[in-house]
Every structure is written in C-alpha cells, then in structure tokens.
Protein backbone atom coordinates (compact mmCIF):
# COMPACT_ATOMS: atom_id res chain seq x y z
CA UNK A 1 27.80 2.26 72.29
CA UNK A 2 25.27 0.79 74.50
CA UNK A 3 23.19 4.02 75.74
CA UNK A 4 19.24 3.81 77.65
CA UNK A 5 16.47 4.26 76.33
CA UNK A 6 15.85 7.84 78.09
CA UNK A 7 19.37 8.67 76.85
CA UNK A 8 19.27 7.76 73.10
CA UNK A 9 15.59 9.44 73.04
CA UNK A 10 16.87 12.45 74.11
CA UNK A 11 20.25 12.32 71.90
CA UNK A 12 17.47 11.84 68.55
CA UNK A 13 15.52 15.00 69.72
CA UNK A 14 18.51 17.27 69.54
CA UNK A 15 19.97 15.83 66.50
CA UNK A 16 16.14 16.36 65.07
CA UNK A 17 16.23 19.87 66.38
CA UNK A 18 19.77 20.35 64.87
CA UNK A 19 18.51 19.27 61.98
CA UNK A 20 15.53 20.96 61.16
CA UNK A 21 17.48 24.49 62.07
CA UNK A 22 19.25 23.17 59.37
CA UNK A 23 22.50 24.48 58.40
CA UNK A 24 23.48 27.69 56.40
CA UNK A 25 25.23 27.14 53.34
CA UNK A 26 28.65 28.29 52.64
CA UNK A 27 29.05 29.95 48.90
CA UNK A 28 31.03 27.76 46.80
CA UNK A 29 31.18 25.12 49.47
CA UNK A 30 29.19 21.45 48.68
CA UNK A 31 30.18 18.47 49.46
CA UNK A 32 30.58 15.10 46.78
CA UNK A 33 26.37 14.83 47.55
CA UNK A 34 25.97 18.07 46.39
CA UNK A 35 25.09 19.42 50.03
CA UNK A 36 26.32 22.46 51.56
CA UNK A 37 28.94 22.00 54.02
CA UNK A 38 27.76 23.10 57.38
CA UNK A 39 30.39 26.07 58.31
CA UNK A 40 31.84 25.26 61.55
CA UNK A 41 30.32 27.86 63.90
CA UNK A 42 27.21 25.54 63.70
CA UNK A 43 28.94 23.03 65.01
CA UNK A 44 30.03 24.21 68.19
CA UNK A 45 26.90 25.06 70.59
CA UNK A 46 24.23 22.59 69.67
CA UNK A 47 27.06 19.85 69.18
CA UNK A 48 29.02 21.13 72.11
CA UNK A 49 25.92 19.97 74.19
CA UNK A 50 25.35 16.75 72.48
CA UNK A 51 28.79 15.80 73.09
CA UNK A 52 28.85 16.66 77.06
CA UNK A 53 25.07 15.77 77.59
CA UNK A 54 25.49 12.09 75.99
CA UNK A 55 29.11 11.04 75.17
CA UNK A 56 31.15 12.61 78.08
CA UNK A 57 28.29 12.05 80.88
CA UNK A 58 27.76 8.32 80.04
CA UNK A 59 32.45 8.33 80.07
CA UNK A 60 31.76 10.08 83.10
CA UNK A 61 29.46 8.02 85.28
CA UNK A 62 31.47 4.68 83.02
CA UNK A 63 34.53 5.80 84.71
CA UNK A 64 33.65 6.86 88.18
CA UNK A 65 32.15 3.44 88.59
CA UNK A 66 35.51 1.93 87.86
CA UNK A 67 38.16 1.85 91.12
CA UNK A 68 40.39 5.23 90.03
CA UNK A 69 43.27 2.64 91.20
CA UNK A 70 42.11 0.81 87.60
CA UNK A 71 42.66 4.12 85.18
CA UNK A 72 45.63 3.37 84.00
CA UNK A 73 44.78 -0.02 83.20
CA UNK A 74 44.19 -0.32 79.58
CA UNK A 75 41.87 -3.33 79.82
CA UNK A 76 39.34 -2.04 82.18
CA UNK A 77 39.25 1.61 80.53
CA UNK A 78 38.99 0.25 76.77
CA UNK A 79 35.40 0.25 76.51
CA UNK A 80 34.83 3.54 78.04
CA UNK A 81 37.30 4.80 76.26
CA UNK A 82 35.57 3.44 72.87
CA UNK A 83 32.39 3.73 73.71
CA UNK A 84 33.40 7.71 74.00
CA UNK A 85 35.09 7.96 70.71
CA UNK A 86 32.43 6.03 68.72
CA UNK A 87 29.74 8.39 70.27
CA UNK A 88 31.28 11.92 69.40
CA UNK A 89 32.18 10.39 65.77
CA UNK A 90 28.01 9.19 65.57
CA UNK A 91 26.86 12.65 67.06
CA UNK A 92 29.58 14.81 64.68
CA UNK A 93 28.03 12.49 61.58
CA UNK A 94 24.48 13.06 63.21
CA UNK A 95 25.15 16.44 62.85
CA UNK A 96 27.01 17.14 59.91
CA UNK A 97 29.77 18.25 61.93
CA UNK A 98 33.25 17.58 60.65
CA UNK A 99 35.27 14.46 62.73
CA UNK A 100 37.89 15.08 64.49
CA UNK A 101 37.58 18.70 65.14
CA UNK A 102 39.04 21.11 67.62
CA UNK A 103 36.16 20.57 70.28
CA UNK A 104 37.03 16.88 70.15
CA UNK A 105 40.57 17.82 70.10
CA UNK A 106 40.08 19.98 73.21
CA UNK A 107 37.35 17.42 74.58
CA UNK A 108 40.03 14.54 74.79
CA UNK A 109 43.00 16.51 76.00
CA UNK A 110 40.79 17.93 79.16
CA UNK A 111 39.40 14.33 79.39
CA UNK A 112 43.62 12.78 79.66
CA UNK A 113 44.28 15.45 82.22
CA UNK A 114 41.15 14.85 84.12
CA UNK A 115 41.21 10.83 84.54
CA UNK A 116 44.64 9.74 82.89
CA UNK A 117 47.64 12.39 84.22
CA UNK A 118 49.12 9.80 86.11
CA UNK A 119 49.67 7.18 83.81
CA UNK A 120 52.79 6.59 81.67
CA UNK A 121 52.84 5.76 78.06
CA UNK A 122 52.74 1.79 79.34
CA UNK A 123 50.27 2.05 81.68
CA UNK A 124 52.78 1.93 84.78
CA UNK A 125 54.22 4.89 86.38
CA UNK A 126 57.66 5.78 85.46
CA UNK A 127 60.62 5.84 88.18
CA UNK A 128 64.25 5.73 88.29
CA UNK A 129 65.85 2.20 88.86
CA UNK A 130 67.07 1.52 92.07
CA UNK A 131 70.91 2.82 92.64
CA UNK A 132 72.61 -0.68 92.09
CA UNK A 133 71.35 -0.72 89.02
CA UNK A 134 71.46 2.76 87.94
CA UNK A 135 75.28 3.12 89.42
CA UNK A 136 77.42 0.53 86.86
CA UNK A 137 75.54 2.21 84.39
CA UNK A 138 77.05 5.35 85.25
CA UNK A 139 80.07 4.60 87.08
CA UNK A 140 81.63 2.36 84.03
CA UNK A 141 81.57 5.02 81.61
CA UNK A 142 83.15 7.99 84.03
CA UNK A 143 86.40 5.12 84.63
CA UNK A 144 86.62 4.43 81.30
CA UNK A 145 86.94 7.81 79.73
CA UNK A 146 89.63 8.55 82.86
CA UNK A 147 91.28 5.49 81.85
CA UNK A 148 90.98 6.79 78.06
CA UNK A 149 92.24 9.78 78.98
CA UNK A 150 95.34 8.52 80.94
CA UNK A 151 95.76 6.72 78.05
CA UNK A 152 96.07 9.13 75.76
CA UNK A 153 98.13 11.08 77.89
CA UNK A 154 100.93 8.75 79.08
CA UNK A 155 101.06 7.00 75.11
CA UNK A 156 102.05 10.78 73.68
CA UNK A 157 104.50 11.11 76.51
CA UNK A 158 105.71 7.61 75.77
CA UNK A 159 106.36 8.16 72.11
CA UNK A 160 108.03 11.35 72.56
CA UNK A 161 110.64 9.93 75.42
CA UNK A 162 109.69 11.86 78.01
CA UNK A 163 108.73 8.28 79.85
C-alpha cells in the first residue's frame, strides 16, 4: 500500500500508542507464542480509528479521484480496492487485532453500499432483454403446453370413440 510519509508517521504513532497501553490478558487465553490474546473490546476504538484515519481516508480520496462513471469497472477500482484490504489486514496485525472481524465486516458492507450499489455481479448493470428476444422465449412454451394439452385431450377422446 503506497501511503506518505505524514500518513505512515502518523499510522506508527498510534500503533506505538496501542501498543504500549498494551493489551489485557484474557485467563486461559494465549496464543501458539505464548501471548495473551487481546480480548476484542480492545480492538474496536483505537483500531476503529486506525482503520478510518488511514485505510478508508486514503480508499476515500483513491476513489473520489476516479470518474464515479469508472466504479463499477473492476480494472480501475482494483488497486483501491487492494490497497484497502491489505491496509486493515497490516493495521489488525499491527494491533493484535483478529482479521477479518466484524468492524471489517461492517467496514466493507457500508463501503459496497456507499461506492458500489449500482454495479451487478459482472460489473454491468442488469436489465431485461429487449421484447423480441424475451417474447419466443416465453411465447413457445405457453403454445406448446396448449398444444400438449389438446393433445392429451383429443388422444383420450380418440381412444375411447367418442372421436
């Protein structure tokens, strides 16, 4: 993630300050270094901040310098999009935070319905095909169950002389 200088200086004074709070251990909780495991209520306000002073600003600013015509192109919101991802997994690891968690979780949902609502799952918006297209497809089908139903019908009359 390329960040400035004033940006990454900052980001290393609050993981610092995080750091030399230092984190409450949990009874019975270490991880395979022997550590505590930082319960998770330390990782919401100071890691909260990180996250929205140096990952979502820099996505931010990223994206509003890209055309909003270009959102839903994958190619031209990759790196953003990366570059985002990459920095909440560094500041969560910074941190001893767990990765993903429900702040991410929450981070990246607000994020899709802030910059990416309108796009489909291909990048295009959906829409119905134009009515000679869409009209065999459902025309056909309504003839041939009436023809499979007359049929039916006049084959049971047939067989039982009534024809």
């Amino acid at each position: 993630m390329a960040l400035d200088c004033t940006s990454l200086t900052k980001l290393t004074l609050v993981l610092c300050v995080a750091a030399a709070r230092g984190f409450p251990p949990v009874s019975g909780c270490s991880g395979a270094n022997g550590r505590a495991i930082p319960p998770l209520s330390s990782c919401s306000g100071a890691y909260e901040r990180a996250i929205s002073d140096f990952c979502v600003t820099k996505f931010s600013l990223d994206m509003e310098a890209l055309d909003q015509s270009l959102w839903c192109s994958w190619s031209d919101t990759f790196q953003p999009y990366e570059e985002l991802t990459n920095c909440t997994f560094f500041v969560a690891v910074k941190m001893h935070c767990f990765w993903p968690n429900r702040l991410i979780d929450e981070l990246f949902i607000r994020l899709h319905r802030d910059y990416f609502h309108d796009c489909a799952l291909t990048g295009r918006l959906l829409q119905d095909p134009p009515i000679r297209i869409l009209g065999p497809f459902i025309g056909v089908p309504v003839l041939f169950t009436l023809l499979m139903t007359a049929l039916v019908v006049w084959s049971g009359k047939c067989c039982q002389g009534i024809v």
